[in-house]
Protein backbone atom coordinates (compact mmCIF):
# COMPACT_ATOMS: atom_id res chain seq x y z
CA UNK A 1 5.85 -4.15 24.95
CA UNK A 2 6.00 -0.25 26.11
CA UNK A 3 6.92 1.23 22.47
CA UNK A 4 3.68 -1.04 21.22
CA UNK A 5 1.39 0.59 24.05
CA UNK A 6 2.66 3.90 23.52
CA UNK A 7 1.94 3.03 19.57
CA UNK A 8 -2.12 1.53 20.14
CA UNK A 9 -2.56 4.27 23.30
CA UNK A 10 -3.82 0.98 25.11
CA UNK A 11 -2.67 -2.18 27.00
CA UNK A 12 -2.95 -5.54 24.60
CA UNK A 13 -5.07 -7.88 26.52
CA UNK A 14 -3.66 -10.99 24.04
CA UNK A 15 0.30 -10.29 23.53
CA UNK A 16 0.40 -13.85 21.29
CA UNK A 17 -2.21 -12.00 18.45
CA UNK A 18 0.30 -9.06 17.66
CA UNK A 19 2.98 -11.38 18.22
CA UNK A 20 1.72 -13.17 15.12
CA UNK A 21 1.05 -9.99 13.77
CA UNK A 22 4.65 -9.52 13.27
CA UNK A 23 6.41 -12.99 12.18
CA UNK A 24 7.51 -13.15 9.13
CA UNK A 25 6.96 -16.49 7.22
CA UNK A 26 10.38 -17.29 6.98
CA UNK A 27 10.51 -17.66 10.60
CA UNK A 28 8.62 -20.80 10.02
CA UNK A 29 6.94 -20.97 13.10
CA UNK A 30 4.08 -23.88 13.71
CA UNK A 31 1.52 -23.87 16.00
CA UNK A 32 0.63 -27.70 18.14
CA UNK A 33 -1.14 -28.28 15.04
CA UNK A 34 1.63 -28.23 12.59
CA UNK A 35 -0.13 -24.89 11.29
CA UNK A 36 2.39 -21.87 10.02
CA UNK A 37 2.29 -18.82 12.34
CA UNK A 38 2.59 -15.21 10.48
CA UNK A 39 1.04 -12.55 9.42
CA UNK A 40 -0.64 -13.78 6.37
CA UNK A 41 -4.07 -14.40 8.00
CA UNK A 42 -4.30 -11.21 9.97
CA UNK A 43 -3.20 -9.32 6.97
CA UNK A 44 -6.47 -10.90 5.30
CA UNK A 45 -8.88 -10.11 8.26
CA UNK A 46 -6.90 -6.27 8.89
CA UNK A 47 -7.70 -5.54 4.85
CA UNK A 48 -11.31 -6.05 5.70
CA UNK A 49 -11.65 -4.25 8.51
CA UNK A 50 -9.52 -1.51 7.09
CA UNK A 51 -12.17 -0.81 4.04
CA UNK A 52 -15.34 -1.03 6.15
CA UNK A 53 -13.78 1.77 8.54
CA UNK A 54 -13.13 3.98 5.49
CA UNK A 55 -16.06 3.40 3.75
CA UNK A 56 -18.11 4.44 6.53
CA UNK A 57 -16.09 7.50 7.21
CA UNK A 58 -16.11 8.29 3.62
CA UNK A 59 -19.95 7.94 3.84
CA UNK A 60 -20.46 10.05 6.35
CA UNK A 61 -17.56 12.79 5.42
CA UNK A 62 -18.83 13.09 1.55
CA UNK A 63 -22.89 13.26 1.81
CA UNK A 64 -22.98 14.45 -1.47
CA UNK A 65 -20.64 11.22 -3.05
CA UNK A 66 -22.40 8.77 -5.13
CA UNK A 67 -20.94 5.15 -5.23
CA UNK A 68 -18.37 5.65 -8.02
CA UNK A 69 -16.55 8.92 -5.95
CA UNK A 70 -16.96 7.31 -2.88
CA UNK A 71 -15.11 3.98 -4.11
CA UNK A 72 -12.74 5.85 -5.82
CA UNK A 73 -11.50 7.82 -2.54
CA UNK A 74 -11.53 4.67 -0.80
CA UNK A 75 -8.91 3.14 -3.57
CA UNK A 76 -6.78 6.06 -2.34
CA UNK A 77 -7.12 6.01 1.42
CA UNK A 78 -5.92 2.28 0.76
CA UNK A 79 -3.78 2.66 -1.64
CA UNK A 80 0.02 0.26 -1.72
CA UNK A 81 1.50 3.69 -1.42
CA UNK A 82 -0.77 4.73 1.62
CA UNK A 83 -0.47 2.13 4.08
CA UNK A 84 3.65 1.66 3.42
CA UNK A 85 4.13 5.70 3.92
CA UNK A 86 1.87 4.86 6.91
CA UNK A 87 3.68 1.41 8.01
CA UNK A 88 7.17 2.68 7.53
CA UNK A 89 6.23 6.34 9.13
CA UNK A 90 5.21 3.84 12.32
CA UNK A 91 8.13 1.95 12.13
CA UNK A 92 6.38 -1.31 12.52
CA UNK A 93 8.90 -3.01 10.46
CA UNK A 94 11.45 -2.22 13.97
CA UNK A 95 8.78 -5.42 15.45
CA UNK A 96 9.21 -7.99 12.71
CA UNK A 97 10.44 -10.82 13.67
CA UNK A 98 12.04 -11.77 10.48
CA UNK A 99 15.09 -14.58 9.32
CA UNK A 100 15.87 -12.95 6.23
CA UNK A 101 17.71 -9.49 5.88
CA UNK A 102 14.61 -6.71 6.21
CA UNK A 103 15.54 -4.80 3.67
CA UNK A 104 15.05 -7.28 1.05
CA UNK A 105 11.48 -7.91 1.97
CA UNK A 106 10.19 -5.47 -0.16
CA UNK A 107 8.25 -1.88 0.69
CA UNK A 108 5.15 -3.71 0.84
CA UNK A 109 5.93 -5.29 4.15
CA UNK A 110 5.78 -1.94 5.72
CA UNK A 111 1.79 -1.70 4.43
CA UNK A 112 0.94 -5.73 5.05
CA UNK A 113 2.01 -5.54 9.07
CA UNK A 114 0.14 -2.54 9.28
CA UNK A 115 -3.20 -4.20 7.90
CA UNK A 116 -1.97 -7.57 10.14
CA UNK A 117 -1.83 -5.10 12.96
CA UNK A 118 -4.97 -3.86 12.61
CA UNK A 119 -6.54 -7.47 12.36
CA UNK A 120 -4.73 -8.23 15.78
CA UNK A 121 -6.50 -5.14 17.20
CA UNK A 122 -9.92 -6.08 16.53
CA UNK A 123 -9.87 -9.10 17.51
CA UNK A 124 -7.73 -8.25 20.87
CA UNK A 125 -10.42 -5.85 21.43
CA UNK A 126 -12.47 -4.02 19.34
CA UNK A 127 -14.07 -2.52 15.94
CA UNK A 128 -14.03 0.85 17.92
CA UNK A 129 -10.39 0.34 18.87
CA UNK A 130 -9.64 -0.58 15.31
CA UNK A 131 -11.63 2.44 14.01
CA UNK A 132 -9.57 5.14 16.53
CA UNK A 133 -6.43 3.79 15.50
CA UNK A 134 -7.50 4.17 11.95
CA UNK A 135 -8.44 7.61 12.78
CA UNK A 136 -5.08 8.53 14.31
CA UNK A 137 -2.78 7.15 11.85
CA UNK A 138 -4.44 7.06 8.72
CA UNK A 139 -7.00 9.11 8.01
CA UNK A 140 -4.83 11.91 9.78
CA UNK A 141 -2.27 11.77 6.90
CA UNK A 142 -4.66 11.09 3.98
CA UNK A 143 -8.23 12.09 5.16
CA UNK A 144 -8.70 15.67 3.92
CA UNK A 145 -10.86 15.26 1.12
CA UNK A 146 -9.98 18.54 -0.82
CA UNK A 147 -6.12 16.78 -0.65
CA UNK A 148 -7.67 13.06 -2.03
CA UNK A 149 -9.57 13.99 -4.36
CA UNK A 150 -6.57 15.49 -6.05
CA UNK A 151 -3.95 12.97 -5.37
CA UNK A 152 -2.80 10.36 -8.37
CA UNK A 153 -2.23 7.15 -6.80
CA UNK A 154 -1.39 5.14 -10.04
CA UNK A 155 0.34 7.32 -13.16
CA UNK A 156 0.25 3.56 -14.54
CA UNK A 157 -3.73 3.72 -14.73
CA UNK A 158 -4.04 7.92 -15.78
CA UNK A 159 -1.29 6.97 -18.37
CA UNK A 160 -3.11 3.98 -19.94
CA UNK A 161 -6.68 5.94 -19.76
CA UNK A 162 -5.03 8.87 -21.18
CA UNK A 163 -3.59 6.49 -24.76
CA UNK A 164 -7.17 4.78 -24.88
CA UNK A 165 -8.82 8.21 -24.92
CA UNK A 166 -6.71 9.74 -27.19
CA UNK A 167 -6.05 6.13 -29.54
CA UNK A 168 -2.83 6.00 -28.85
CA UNK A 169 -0.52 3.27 -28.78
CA UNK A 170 1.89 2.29 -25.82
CA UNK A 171 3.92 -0.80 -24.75
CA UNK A 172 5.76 -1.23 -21.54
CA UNK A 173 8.87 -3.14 -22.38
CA UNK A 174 10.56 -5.10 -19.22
CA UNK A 175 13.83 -6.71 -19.21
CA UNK A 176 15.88 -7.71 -16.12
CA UNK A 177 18.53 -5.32 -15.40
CA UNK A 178 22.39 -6.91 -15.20
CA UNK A 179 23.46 -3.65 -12.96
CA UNK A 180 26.48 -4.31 -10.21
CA UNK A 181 24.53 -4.09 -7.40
CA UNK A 182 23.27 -7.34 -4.76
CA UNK A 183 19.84 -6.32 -5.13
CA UNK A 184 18.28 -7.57 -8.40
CA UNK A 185 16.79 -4.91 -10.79
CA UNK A 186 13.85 -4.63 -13.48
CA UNK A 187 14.31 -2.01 -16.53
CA UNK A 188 11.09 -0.91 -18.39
CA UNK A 189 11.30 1.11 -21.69
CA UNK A 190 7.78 2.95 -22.03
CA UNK A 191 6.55 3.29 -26.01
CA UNK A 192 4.02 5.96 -26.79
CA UNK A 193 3.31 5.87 -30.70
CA UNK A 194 6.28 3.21 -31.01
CA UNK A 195 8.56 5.93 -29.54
CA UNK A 196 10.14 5.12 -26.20
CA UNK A 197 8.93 8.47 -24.16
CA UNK A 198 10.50 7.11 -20.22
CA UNK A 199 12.48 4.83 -18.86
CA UNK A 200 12.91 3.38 -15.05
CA UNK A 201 14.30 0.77 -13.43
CA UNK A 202 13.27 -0.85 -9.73
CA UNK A 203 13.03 -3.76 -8.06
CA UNK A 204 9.79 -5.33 -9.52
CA UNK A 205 8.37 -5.24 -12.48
CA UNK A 206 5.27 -3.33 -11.47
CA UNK A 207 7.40 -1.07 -9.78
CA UNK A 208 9.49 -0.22 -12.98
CA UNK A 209 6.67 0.12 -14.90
CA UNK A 210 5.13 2.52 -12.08
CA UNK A 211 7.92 4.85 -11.88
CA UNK A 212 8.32 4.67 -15.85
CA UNK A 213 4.74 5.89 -16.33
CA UNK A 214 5.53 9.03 -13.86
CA UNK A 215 7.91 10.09 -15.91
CA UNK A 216 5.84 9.59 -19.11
CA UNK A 217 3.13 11.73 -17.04
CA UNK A 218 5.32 14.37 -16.43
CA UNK A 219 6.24 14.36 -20.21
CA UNK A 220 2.81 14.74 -21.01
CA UNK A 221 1.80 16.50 -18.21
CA UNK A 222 0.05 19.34 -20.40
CA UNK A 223 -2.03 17.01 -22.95
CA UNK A 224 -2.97 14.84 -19.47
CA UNK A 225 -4.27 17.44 -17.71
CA UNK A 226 -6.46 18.83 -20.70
CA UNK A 227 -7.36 16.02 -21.25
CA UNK A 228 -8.39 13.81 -18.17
């Protein structure tokens, strides 16, 4: 209870909300109704409440930015990437109440309780309590716009625009990696002009095929940049 007040900078009038703000599914936990208790919903309602915050901070920081720019810094403010570096820099993850090992829930977790949170706040107290906290924690690690506007949140996407562009051919090959250790593992061979140009392995697909395209970036880099 203190290290969440010390984390929202306010007393929770409704401890049950962020309660369900952090269980885990696999807890199982039903309400008199026979209806699962977790995150899920509050993840739904903090996603939406997230955007509309930083679309009307974007609006007011960028005057000048029509609907395309101001979309496309939104994409990064709430980016996968953004709101896990943001989750696990909170260590929200230390308030999940969990029945599987934590560590093999995935780096998204980190980014869903942090939207979940969020949806607790507002409706514990406020939009204006939701917006401050949004303030503090988010758009105080991502919200200079000079820094956005330059940051690649998907080499996945600049990779693919690049080939179409330029009419060149790619394939992301995925197989499932037989390696030694407990956690399972996805390999992705990267093809560029039927040539395989990087190769990554993780545990997802999309995160294989993510880390594969960095490296096909970085092989590139010079034809990218030129280019983009």
């Amino acid at each position: 209870m203190d290290k969440l007040k010390n984390l929202l900078e306010f007393s929770p009038n409704d401890m049950s909300i962020y309660e369900q703000a952090f269980t885990h599914r696999s807890v199982n936990k039903l309400d008199e109704n026979g209806k699962q208790i977790n995150y899920e919903r509050l993840e739904f309602l903090g996603d939406a409440i997230l955007g509309t915050a930083i679309a009307a901070h974007l609006y007011s920081a960028s005057p000048n930015g029509d609907e395309g720019y101001l979309t496309k810094m939104r994409s990064k403010l709430v980016s996968r990437d953004s709101l896990n570096r943001v989750g696990k820099k909170l260590q929200l993850i230390d308030f999940l109440d969990c029945k599987i090992q934590k560590s093999q829930v995935g780096d998204n977790i980190h980014g869903n309780i942090l939207e979940a949170l969020i949806g607790a706040i507002f409706l514990d107290k406020s939009f204006v309590h939701c917006e401050k906290f949004i303030k503090s924690y988010i758009l105080k690690e991502f919200g200079n716009i000079e820094e956005l506007e330059g940051r690649i949140t998907s080499y996945k996407s600049l990779f693919i625009e690049y080939c179409q562009k330029e009419k060149k051919s790619f394939k992301f090959e995925s197989f499932e990696d037989d390696g030694c250790e407990n956690i399972k593992y996805f390999g992705v061979k990267l093809y560029y002009n039927e040539n395989v140009i990087a190769k990554a392995r993780a545990t997802s697909k999309k995160k294989a095929e993510e880390k594969a395209a960095q490296r096909a970036y970085f092989a590139l880099q010079k034809n990218i940049i030129s280019k983009h």
